[in-house]
Every structure is written in C-alpha cells, then in structure tokens.
N, C-alpha and C. Protein backbone atom coordinates (compact mmCIF):
# COMPACT_ATOMS: atom_id res chain seq x y z
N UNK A 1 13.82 12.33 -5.78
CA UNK A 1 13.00 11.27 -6.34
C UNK A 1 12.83 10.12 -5.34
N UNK A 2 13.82 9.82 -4.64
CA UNK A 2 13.56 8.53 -3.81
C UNK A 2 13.06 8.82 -2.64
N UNK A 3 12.56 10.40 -2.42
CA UNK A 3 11.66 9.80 -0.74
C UNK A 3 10.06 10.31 -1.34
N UNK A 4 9.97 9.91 -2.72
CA UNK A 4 8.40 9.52 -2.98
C UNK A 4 7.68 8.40 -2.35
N UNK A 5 8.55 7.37 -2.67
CA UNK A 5 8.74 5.96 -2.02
C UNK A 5 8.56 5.78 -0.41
N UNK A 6 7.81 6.07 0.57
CA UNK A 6 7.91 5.65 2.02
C UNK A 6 7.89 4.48 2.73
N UNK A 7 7.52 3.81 2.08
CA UNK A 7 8.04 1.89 2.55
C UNK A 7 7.11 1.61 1.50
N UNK A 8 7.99 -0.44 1.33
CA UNK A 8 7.11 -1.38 0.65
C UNK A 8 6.12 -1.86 1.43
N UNK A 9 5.21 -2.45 0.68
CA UNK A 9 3.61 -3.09 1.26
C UNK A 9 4.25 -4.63 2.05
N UNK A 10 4.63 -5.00 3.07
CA UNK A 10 4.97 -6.46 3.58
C UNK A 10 3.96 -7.14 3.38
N UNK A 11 3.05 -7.60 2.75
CA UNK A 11 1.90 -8.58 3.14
C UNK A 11 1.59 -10.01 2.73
N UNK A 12 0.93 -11.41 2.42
CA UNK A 12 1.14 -12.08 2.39
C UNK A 12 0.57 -11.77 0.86
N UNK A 13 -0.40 -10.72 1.04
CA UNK A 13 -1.46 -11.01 -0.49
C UNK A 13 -0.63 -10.22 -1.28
N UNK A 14 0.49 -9.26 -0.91
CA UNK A 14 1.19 -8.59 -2.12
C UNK A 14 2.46 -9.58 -2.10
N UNK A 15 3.02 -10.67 -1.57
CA UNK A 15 3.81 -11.20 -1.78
C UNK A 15 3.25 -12.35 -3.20
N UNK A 16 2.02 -12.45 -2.52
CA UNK A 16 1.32 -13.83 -3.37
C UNK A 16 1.29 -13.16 -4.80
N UNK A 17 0.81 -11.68 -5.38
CA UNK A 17 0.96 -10.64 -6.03
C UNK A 17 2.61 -10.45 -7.09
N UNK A 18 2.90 -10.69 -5.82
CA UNK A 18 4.37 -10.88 -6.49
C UNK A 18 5.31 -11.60 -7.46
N UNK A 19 4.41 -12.90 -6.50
CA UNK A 19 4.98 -14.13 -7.21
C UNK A 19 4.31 -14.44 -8.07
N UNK A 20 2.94 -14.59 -8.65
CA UNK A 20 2.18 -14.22 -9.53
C UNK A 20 2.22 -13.62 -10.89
N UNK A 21 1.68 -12.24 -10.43
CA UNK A 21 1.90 -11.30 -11.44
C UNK A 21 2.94 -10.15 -11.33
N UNK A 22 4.27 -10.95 -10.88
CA UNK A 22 5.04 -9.79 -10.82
C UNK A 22 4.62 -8.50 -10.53
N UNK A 23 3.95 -7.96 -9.47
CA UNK A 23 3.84 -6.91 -9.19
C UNK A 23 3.92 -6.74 -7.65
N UNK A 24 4.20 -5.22 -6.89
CA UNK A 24 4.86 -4.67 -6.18
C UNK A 24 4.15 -3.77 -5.66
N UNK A 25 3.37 -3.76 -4.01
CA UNK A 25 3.34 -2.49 -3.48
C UNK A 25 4.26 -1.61 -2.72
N UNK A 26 3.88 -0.58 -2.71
CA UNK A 26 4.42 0.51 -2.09
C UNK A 26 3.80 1.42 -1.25
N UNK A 27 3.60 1.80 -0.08
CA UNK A 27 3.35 3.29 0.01
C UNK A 27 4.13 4.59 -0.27
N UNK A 28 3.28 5.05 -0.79
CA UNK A 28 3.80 6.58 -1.04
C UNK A 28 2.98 7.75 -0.76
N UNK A 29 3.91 8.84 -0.89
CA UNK A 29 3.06 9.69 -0.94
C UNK A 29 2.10 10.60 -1.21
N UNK A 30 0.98 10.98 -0.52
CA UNK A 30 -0.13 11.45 -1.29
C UNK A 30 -0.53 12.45 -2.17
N UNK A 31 0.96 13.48 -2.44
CA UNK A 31 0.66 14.10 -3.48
C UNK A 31 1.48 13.55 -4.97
N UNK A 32 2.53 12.62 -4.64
CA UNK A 32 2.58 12.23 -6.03
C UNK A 32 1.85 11.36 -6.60
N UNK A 33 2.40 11.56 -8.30
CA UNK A 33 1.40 10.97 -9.39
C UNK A 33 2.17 10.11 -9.82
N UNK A 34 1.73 9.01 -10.89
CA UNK A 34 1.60 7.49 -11.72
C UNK A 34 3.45 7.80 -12.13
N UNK A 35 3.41 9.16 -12.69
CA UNK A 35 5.08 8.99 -13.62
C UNK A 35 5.77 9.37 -12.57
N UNK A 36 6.04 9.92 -11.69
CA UNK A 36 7.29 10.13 -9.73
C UNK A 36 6.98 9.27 -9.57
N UNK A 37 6.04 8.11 -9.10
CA UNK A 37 6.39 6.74 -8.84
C UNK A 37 7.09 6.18 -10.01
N UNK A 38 7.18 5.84 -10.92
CA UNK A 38 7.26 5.20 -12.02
C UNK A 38 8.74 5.59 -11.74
N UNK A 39 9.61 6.41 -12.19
CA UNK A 39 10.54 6.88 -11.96
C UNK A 39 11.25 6.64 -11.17
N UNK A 40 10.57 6.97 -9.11
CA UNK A 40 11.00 6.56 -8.15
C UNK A 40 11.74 5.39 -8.17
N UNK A 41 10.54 4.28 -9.15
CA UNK A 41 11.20 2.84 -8.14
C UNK A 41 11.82 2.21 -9.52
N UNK A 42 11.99 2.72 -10.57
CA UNK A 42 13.19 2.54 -11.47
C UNK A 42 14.34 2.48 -11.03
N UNK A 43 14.61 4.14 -10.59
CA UNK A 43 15.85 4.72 -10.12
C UNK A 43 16.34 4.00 -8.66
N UNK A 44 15.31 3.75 -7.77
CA UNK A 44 15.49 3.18 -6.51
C UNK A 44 16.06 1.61 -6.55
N UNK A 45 15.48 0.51 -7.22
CA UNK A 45 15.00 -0.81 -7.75
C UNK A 45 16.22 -0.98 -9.15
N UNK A 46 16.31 -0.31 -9.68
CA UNK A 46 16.73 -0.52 -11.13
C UNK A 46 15.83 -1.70 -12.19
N UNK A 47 14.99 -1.24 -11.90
CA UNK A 47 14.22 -2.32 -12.64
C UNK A 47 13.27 -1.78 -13.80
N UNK A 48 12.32 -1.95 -14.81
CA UNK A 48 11.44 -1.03 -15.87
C UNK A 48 10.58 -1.46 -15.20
N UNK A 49 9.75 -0.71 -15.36
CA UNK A 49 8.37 -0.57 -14.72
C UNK A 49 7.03 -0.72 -16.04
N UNK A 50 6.51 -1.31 -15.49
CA UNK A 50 5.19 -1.79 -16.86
C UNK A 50 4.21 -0.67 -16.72
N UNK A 51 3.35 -0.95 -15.58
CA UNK A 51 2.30 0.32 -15.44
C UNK A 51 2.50 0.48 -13.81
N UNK A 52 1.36 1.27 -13.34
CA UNK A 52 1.35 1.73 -11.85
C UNK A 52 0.01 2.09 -11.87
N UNK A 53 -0.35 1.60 -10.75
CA UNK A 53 -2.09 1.36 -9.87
C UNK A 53 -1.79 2.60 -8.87
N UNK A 54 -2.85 3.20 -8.74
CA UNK A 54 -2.89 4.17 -7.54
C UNK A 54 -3.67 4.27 -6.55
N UNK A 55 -4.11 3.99 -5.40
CA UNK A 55 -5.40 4.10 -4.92
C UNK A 55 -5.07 5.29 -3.33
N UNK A 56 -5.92 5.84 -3.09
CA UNK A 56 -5.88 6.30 -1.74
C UNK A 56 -6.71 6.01 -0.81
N UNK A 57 -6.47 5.21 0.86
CA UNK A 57 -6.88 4.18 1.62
C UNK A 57 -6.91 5.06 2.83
N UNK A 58 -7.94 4.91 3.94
CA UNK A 58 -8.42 5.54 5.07
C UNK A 58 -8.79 6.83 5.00
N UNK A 59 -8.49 7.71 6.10
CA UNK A 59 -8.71 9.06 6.14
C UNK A 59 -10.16 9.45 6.35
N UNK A 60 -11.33 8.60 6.25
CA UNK A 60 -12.76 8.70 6.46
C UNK A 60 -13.10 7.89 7.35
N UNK A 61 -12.59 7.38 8.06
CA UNK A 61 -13.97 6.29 9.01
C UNK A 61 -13.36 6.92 10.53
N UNK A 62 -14.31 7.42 10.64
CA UNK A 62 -14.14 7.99 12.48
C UNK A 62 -13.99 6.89 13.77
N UNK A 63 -13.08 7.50 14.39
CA UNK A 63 -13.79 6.24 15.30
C UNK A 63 -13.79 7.68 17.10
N UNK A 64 -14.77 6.76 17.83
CA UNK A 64 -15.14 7.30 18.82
C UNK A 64 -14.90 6.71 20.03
N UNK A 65 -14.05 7.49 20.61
CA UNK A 65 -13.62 7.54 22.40
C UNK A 65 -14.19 8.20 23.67
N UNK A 66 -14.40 7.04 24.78
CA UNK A 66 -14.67 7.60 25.84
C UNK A 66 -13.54 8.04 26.89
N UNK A 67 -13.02 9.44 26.96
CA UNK A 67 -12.45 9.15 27.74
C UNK A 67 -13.17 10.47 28.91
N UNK A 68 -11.72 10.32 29.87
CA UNK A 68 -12.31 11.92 30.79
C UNK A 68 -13.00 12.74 30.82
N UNK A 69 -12.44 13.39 29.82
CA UNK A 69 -12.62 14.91 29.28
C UNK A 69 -13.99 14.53 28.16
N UNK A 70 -14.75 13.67 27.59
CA UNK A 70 -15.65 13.39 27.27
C UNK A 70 -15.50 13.05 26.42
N UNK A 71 -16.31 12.90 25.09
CA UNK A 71 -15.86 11.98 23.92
C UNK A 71 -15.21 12.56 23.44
N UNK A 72 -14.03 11.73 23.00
CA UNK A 72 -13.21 12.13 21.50
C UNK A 72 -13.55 11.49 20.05
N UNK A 73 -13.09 11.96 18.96
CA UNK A 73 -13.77 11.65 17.47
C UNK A 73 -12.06 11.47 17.33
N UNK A 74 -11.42 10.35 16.28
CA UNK A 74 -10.46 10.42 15.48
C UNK A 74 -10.83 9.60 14.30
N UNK A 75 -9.76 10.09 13.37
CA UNK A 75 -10.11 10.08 12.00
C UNK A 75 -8.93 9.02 11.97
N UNK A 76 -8.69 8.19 11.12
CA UNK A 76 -7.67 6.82 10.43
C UNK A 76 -6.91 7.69 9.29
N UNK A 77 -4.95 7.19 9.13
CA UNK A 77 -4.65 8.14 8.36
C UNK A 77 -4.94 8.16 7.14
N UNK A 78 -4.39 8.54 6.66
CA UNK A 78 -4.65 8.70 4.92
C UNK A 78 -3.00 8.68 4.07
N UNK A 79 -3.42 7.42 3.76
CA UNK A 79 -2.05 7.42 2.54
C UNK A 79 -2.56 6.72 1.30
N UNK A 80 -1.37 6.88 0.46
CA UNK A 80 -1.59 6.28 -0.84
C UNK A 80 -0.68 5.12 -1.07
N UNK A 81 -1.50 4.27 -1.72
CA UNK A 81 -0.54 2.88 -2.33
C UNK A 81 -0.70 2.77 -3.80
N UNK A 82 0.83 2.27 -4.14
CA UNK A 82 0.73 2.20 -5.24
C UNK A 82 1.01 0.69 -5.56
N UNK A 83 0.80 0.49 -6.59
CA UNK A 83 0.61 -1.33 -7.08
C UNK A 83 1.65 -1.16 -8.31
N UNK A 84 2.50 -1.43 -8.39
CA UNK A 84 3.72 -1.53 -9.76
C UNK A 84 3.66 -2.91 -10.15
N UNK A 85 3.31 -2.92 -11.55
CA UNK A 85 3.70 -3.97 -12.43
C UNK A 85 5.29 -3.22 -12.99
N UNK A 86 5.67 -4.94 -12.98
CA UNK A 86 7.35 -4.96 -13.52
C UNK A 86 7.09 -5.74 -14.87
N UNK A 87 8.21 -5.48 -15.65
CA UNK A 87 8.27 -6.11 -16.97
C UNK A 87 8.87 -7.74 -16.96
N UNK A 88 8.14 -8.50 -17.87
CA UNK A 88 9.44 -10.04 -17.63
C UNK A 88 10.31 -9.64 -17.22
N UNK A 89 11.01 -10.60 -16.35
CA UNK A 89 12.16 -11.32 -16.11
C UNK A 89 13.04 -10.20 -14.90
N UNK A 90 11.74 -8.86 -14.58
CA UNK A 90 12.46 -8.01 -13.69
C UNK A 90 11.92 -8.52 -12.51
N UNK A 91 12.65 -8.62 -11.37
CA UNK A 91 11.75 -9.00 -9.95
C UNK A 91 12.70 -7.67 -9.12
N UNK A 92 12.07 -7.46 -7.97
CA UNK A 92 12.05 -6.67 -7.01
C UNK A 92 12.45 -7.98 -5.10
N UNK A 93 14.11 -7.91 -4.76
CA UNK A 93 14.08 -8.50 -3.57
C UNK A 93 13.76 -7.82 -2.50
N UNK A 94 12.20 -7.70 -2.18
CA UNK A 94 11.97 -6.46 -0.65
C UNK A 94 12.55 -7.15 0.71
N UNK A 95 13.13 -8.32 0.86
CA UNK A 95 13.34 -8.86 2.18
C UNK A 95 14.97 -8.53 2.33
N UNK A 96 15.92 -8.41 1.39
CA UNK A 96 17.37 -8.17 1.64
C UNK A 96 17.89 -7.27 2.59
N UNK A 97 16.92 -6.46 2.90
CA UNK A 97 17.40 -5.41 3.58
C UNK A 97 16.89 -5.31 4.69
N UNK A 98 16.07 -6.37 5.22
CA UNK A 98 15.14 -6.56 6.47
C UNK A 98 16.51 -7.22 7.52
C-alpha cells in the first residue's frame, strides 16, 4: 500500500491549499485509483481522508531537438496527482522529514 504514494506535491499553491482547505497533494502512481490512494495516505499519514481529486499531467506535448544525428522528438513524463481533502482538525506535517 505505501509505495502507491511516490512523493508529496512541495509547492507554494498546494501549501496555500493546505492551509486553506486542508488539502494535500501527492504524486502517485498512474495505475492506481481514488480508494489505494485513500487508503495509502490513511495508513501512511494516519489521518481520515474526506475525498480524493485525480488528475493525470504531461505525457503529450513534444518537444523538439537539434542535435548531430538530426532532429530528435521527446515526449514530457506522465504522472498522476492526487489532491486529498482531510477531515477537521486532521493536518498532514510534509516538512518533518525534509
């Protein structure tokens, strides 16, 4: 269950997110679903989990190189993030372990 989880989101807008509306990114991985996360970051976190956002980000925009051997094409990776709402009064410390 816990290497669904591949790192938290560091950012300023999921911190602001945080403090806010109590909620939490993550990346994970792209074949699990809403309830292995849900689960994951219970068991990981000890915390209840309200709902879970899913989206999947890159993997389509090409980009194009000149080099030597003539052009190259690469593709941007492809992962999934998930957005966890926590219930009152649960918070998540992502910096303790930095």
């Amino acid at each position: 269950m816990e290497n669904i989880i591949i790192k938290p989101i560091l950012t300023e807008k999921m911190a602001d997110l945080g403090e806010k509306l109590n909620r939490y990114g993550f990346e994970v991985k792209t074949d699990a679903n809403k309830i292995q996360i849900k689960k994951a970051v219970e068991s990981a976190y000890s915390v209840s989990v309200k709902a879970v956002n899913t989206m999947k980000q890159g993997g389509g925009k090409r980009k194009m190189k000149y080099t030597n051997q003539g052009v190259s094409f690469q593709r941007t990776r492809l992962f999934k993030k998930a957005i966890v709402t926590l219930h009152e009064g649960d918070t998540i410390d992502l910096y303790e372990n930095i």
